[in-house]
PDB file of N, CA and C in Angstrom:
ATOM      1  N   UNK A   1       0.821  -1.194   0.000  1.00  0.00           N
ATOM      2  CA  UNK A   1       0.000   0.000   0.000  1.00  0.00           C
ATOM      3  C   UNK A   1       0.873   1.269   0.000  1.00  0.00           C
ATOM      4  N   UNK A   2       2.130   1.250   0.822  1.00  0.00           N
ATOM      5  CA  UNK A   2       2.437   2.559   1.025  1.00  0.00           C
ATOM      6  C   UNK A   2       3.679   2.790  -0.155  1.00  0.00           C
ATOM      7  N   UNK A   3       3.729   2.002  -0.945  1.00  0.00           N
ATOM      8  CA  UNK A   3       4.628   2.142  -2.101  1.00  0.00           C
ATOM      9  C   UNK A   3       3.824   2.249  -3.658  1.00  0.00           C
ATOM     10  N   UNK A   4       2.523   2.195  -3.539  1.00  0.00           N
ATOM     11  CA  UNK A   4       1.894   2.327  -4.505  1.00  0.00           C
ATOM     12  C   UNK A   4       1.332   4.246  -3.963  1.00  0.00           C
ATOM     13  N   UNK A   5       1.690   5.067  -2.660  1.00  0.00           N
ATOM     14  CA  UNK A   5       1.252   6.276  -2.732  1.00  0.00           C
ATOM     15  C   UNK A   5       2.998   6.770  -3.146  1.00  0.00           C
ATOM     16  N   UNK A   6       4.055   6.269  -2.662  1.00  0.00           N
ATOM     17  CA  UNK A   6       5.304   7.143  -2.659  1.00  0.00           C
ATOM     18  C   UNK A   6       5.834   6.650  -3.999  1.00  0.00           C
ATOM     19  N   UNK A   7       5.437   5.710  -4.711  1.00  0.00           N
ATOM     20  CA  UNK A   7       6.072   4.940  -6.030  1.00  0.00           C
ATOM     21  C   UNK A   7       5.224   4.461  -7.003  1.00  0.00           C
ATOM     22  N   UNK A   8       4.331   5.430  -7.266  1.00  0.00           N
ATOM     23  CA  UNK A   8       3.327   5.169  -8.265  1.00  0.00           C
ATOM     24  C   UNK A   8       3.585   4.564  -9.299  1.00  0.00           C
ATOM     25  N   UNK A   9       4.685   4.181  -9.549  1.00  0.00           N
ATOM     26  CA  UNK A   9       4.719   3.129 -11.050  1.00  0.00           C
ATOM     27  C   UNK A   9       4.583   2.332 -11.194  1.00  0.00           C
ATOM     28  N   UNK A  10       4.623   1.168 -11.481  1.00  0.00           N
ATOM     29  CA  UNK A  10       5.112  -0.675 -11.461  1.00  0.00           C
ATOM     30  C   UNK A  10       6.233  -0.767 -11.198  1.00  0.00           C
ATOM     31  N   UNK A  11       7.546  -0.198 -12.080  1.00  0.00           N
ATOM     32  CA  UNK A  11       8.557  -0.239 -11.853  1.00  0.00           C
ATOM     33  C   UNK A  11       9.058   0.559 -10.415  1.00  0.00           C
ATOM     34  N   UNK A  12       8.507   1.507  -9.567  1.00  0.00           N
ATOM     35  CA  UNK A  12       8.630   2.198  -8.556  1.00  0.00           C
ATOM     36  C   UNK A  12       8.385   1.249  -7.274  1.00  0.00           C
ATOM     37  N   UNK A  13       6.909   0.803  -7.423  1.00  0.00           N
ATOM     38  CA  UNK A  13       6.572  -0.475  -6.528  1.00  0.00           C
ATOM     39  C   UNK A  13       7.068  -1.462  -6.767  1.00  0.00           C
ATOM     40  N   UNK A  14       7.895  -1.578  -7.891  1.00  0.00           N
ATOM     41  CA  UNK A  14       9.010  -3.145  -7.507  1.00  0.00           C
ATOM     42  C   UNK A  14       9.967  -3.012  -7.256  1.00  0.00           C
ATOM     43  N   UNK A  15      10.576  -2.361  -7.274  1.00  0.00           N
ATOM     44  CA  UNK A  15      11.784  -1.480  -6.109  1.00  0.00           C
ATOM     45  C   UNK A  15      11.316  -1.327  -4.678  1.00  0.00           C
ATOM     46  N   UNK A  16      10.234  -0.996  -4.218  1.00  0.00           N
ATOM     47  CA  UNK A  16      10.289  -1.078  -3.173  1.00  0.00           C
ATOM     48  C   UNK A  16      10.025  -2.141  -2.554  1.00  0.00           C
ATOM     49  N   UNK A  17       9.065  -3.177  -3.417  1.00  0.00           N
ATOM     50  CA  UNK A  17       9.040  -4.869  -2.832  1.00  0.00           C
ATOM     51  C   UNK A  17      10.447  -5.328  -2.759  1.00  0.00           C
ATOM     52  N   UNK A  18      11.134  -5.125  -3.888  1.00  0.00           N
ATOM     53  CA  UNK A  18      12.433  -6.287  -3.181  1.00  0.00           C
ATOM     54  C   UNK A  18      12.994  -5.440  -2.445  1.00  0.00           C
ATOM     55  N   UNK A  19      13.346  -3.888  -1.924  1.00  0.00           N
ATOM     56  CA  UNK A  19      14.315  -3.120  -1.306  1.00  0.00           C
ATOM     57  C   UNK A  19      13.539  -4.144   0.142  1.00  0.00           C
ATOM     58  N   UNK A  20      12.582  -4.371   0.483  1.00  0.00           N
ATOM     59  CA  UNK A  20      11.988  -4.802   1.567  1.00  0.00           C
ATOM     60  C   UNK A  20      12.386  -5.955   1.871  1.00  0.00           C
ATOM     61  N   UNK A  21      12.166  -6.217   0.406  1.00  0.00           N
ATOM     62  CA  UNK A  21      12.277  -8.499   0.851  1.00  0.00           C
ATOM     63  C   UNK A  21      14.098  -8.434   0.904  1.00  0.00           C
ATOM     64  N   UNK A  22      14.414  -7.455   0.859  1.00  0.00           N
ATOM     65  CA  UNK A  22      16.261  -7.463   0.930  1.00  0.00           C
ATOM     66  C   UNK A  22      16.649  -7.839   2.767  1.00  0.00           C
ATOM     67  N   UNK A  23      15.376  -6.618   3.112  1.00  0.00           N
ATOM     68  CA  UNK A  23      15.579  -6.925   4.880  1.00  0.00           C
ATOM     69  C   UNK A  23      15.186  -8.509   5.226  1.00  0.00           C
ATOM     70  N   UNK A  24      13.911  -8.818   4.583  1.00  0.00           N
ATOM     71  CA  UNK A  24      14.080 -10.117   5.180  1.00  0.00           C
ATOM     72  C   UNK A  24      14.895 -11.065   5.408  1.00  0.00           C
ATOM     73  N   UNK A  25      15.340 -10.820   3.581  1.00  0.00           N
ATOM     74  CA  UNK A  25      15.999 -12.308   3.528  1.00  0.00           C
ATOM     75  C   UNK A  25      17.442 -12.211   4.177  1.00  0.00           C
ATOM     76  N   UNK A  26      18.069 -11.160   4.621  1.00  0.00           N
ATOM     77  CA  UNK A  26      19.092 -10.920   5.789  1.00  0.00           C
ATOM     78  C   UNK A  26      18.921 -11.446   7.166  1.00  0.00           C
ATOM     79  N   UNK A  27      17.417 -10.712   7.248  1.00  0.00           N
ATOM     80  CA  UNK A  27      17.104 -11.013   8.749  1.00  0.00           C
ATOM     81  C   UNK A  27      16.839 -12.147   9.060  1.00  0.00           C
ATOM     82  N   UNK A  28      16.029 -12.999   8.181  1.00  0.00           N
ATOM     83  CA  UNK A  28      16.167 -14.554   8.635  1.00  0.00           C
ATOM     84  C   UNK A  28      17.044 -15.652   8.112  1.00  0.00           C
ATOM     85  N   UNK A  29      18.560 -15.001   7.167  1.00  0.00           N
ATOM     86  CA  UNK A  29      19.158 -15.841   7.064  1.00  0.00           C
ATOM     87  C   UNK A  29      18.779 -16.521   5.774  1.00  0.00           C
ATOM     88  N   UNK A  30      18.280 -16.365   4.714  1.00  0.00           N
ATOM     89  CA  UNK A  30      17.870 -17.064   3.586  1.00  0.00           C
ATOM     90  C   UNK A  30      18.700 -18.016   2.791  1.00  0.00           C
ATOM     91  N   UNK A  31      19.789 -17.222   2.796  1.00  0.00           N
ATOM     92  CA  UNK A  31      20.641 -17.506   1.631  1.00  0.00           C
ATOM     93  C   UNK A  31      21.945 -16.724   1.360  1.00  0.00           C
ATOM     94  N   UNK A  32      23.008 -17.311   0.938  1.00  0.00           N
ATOM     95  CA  UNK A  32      24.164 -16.295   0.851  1.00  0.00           C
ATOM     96  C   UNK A  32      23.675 -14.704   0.404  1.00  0.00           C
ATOM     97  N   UNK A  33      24.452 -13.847   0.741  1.00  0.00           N
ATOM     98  CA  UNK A  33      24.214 -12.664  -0.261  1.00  0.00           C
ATOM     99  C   UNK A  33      24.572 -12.424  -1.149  1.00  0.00           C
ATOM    100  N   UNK A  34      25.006 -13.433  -2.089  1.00  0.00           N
ATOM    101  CA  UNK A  34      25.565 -13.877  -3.666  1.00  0.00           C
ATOM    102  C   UNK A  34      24.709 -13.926  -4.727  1.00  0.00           C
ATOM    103  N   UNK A  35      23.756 -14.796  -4.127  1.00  0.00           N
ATOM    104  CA  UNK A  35      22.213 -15.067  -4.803  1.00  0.00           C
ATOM    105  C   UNK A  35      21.298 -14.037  -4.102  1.00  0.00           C
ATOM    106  N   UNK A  36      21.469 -12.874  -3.513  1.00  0.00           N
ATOM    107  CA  UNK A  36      20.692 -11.982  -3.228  1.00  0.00           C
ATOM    108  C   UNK A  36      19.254 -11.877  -4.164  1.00  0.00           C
ATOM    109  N   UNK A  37      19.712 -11.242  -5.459  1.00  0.00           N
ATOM    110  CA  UNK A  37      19.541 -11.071  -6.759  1.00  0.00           C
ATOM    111  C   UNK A  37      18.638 -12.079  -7.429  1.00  0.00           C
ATOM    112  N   UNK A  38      19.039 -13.287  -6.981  1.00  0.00           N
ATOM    113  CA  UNK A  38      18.340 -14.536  -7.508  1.00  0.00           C
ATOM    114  C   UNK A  38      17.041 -14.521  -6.890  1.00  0.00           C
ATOM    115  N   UNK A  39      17.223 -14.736  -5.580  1.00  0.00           N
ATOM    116  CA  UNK A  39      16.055 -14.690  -4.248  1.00  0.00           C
ATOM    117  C   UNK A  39      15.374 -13.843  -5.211  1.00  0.00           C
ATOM    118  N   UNK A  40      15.125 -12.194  -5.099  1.00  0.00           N
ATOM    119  CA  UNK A  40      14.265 -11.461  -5.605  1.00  0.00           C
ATOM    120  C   UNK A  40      13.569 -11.635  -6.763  1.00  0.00           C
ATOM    121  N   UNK A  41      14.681 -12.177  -7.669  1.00  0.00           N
ATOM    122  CA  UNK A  41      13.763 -12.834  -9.157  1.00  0.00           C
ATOM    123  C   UNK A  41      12.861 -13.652  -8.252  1.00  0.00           C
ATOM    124  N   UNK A  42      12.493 -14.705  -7.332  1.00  0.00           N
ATOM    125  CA  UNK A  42      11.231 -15.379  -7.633  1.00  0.00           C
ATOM    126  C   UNK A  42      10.466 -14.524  -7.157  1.00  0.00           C
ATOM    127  N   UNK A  43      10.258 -13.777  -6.256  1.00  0.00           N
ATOM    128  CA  UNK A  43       8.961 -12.768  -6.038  1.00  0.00           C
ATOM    129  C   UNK A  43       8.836 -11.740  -6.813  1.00  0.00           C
ATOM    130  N   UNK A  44       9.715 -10.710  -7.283  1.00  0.00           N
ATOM    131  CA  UNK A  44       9.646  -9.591  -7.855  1.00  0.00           C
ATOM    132  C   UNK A  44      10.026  -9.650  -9.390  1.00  0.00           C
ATOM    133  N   UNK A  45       8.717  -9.058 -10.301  1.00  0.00           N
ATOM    134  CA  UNK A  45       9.599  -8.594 -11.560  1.00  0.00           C
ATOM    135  C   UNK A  45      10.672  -7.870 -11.510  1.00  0.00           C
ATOM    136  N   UNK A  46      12.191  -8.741 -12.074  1.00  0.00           N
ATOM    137  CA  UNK A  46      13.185  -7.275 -12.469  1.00  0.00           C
ATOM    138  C   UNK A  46      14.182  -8.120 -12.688  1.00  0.00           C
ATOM    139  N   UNK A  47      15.614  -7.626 -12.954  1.00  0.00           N
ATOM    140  CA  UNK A  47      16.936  -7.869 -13.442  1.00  0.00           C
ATOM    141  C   UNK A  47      17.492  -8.058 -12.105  1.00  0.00           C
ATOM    142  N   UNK A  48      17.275  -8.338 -11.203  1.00  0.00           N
ATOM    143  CA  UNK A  48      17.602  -8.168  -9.577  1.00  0.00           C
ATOM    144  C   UNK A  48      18.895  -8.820  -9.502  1.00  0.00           C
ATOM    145  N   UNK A  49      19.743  -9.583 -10.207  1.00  0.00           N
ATOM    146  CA  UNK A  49      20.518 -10.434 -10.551  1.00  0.00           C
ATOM    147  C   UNK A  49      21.513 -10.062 -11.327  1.00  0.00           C
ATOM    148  N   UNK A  50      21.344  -9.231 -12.349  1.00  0.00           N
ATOM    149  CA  UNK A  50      22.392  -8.516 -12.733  1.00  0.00           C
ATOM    150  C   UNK A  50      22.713  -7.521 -12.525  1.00  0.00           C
ATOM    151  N   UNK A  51      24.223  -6.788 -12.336  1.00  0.00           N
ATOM    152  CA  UNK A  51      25.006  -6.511 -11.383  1.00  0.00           C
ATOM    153  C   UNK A  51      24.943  -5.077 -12.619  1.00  0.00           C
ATOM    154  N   UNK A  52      24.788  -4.250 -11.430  1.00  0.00           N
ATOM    155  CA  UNK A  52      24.251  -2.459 -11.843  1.00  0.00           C
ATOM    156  C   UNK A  52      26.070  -1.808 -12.459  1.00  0.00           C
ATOM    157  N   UNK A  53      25.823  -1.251 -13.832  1.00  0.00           N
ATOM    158  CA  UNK A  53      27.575  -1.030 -13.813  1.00  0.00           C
ATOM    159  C   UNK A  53      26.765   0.795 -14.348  1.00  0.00           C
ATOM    160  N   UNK A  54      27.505   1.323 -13.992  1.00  0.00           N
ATOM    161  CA  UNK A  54      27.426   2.924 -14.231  1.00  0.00           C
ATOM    162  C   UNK A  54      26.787   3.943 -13.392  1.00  0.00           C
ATOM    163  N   UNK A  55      26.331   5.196 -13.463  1.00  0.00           N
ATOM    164  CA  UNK A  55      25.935   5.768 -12.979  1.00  0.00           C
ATOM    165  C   UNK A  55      24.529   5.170 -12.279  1.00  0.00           C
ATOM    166  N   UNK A  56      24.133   5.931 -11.405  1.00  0.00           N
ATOM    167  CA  UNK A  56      22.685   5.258 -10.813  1.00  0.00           C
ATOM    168  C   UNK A  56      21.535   6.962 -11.067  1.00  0.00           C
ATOM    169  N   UNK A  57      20.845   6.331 -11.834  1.00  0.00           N
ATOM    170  CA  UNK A  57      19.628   7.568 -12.214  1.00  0.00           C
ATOM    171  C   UNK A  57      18.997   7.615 -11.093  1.00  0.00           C
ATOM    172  N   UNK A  58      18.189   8.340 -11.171  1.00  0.00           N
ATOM    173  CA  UNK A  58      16.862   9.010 -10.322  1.00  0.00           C
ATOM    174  C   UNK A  58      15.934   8.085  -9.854  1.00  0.00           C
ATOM    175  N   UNK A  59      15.998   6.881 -11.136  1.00  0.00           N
ATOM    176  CA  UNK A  59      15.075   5.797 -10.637  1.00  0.00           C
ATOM    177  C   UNK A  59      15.147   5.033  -9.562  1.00  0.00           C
ATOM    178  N   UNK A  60      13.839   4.401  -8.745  1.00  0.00           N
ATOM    179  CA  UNK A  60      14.296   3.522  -7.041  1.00  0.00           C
ATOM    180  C   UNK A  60      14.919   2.614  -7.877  1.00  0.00           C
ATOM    181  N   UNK A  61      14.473   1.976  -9.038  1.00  0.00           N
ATOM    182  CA  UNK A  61      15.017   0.460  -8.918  1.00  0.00           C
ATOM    183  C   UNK A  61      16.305   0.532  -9.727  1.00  0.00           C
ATOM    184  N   UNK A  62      16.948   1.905 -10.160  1.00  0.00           N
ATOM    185  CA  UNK A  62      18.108   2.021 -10.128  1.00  0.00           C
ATOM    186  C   UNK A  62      19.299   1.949  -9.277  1.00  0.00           C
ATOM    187  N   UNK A  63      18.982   2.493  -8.196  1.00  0.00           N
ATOM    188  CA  UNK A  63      19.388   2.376  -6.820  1.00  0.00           C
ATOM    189  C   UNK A  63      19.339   1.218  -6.242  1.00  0.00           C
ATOM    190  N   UNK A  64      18.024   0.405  -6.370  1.00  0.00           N
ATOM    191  CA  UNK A  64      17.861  -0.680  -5.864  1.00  0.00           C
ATOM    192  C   UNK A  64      18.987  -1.869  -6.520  1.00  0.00           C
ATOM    193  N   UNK A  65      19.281  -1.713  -7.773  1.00  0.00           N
ATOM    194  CA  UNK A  65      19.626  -2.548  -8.109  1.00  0.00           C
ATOM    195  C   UNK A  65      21.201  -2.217  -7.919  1.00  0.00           C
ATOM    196  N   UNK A  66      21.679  -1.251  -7.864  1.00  0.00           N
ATOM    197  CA  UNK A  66      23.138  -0.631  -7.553  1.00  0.00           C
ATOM    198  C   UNK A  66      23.480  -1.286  -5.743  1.00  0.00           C
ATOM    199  N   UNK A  67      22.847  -1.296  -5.217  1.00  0.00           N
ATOM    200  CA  UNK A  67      22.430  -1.320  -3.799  1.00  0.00           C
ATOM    201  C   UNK A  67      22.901  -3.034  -4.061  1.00  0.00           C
ATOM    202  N   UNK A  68      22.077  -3.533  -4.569  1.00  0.00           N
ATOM    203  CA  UNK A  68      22.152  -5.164  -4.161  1.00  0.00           C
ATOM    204  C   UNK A  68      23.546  -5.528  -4.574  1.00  0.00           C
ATOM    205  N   UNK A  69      23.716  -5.371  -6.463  1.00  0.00           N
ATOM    206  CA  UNK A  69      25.405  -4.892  -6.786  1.00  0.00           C
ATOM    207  C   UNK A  69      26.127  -4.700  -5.828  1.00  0.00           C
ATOM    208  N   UNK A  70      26.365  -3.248  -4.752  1.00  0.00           N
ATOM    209  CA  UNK A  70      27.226  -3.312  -4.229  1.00  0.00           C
ATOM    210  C   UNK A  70      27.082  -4.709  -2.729  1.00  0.00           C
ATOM    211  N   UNK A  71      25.568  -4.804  -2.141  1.00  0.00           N
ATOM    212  CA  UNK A  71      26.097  -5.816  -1.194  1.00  0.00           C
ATOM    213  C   UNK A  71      26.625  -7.539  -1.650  1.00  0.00           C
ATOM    214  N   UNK A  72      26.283  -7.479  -2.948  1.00  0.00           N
ATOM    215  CA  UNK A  72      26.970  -8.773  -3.368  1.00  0.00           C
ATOM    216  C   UNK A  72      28.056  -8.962  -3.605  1.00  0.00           C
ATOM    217  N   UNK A  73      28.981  -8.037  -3.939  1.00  0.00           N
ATOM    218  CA  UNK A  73      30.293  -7.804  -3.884  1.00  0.00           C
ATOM    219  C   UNK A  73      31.183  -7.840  -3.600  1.00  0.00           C
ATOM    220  N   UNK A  74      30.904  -7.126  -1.856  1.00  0.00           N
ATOM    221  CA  UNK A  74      31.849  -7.241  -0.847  1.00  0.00           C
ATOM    222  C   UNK A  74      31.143  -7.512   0.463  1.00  0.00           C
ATOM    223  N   UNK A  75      32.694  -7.994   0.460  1.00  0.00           N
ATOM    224  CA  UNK A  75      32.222  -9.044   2.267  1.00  0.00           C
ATOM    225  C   UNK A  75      32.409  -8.386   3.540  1.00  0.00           C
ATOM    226  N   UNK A  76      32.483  -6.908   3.346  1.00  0.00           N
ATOM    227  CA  UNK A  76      32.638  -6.390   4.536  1.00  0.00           C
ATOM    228  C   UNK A  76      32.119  -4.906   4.152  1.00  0.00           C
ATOM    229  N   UNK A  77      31.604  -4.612   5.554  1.00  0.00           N
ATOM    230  CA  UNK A  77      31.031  -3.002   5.232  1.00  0.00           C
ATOM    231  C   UNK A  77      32.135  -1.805   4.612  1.00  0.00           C
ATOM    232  N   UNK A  78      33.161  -1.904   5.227  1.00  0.00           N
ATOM    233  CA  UNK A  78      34.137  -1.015   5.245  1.00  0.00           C
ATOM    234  C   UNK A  78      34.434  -0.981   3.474  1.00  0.00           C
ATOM    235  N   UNK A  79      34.830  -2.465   2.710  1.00  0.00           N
ATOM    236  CA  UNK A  79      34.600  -2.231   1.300  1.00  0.00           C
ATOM    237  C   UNK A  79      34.022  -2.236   0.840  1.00  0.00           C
ATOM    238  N   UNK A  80      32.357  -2.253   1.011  1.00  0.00           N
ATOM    239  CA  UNK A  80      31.290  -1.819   0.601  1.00  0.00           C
ATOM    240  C   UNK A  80      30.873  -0.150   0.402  1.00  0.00           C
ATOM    241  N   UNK A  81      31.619   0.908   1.420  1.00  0.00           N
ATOM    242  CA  UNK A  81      31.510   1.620   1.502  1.00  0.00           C
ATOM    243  C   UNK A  81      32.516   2.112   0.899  1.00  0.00           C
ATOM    244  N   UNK A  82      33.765   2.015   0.639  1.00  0.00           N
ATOM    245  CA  UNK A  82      34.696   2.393  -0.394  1.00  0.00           C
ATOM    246  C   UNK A  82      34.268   2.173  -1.848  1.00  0.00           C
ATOM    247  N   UNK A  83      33.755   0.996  -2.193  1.00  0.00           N
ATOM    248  CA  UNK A  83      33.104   0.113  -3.483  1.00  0.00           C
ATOM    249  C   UNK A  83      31.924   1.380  -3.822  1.00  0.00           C
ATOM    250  N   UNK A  84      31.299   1.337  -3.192  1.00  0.00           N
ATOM    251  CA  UNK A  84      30.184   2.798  -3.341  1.00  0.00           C
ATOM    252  C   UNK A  84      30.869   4.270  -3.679  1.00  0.00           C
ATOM    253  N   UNK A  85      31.795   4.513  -2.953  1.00  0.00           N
ATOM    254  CA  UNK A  85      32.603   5.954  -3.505  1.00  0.00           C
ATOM    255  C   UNK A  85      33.260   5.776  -4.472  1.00  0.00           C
ATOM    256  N   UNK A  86      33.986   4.743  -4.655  1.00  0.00           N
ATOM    257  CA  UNK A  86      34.754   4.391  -6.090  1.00  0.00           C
ATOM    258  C   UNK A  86      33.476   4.563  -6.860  1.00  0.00           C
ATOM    259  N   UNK A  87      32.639   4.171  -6.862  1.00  0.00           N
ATOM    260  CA  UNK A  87      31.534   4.299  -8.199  1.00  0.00           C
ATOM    261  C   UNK A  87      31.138   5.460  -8.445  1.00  0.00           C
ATOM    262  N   UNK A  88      30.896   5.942  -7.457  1.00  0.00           N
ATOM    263  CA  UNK A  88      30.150   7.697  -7.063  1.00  0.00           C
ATOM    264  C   UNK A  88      31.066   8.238  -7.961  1.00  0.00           C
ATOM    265  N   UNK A  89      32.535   8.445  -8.076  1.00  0.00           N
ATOM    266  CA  UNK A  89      32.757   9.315  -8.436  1.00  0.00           C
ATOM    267  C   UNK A  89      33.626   8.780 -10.032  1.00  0.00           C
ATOM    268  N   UNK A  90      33.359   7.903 -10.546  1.00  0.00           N
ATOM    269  CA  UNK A  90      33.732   7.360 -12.001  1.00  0.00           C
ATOM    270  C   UNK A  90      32.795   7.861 -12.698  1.00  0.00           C
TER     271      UNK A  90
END
């Protein structure tokens, strides 16, 4: 409900379903965070699986998908958060 008032699109509200099902499947342990990407393909329409290369637009599920990119990546916050500024500024 509350992503169909802040994300009126299809593509807006499926960004925010998997940005959500991202917490779950952390919080209860699902599955490596390798197949992050995979997980989301069975519930959500999208590319959730392939790995975001370039700038990140305006769009959520641009972000969203840059987002999963970077946590599949790296195995620790600290290069996750470097991995994110290296991109920011290429």
């Amino acid at each position: 409900m509350q992503a169909s008032i802040t994300h009126n699109t299809l593509d807006g509200i499926h960004a925010a379903v998997a940005a959500s099902l991202m917490t779950h499947y952390f919080i209860y342990r699902l599955g490596p965070r390798q197949v992050l990407g995979s997980f989301l393909e069975q519930y959500v329409p999208g590319k959730w699986s392939r790995p975001w290369l370039g700038e990140v637009g305006a769009k959520g599920w641009m972000s969203v998908r840059a987002a999963i990119t970077a946590i599949t990546h790296n195995d620790h916050m600290s290069s996750l958060l470097k991995d994110c500024i290296r991109s920011a500024t290429i």
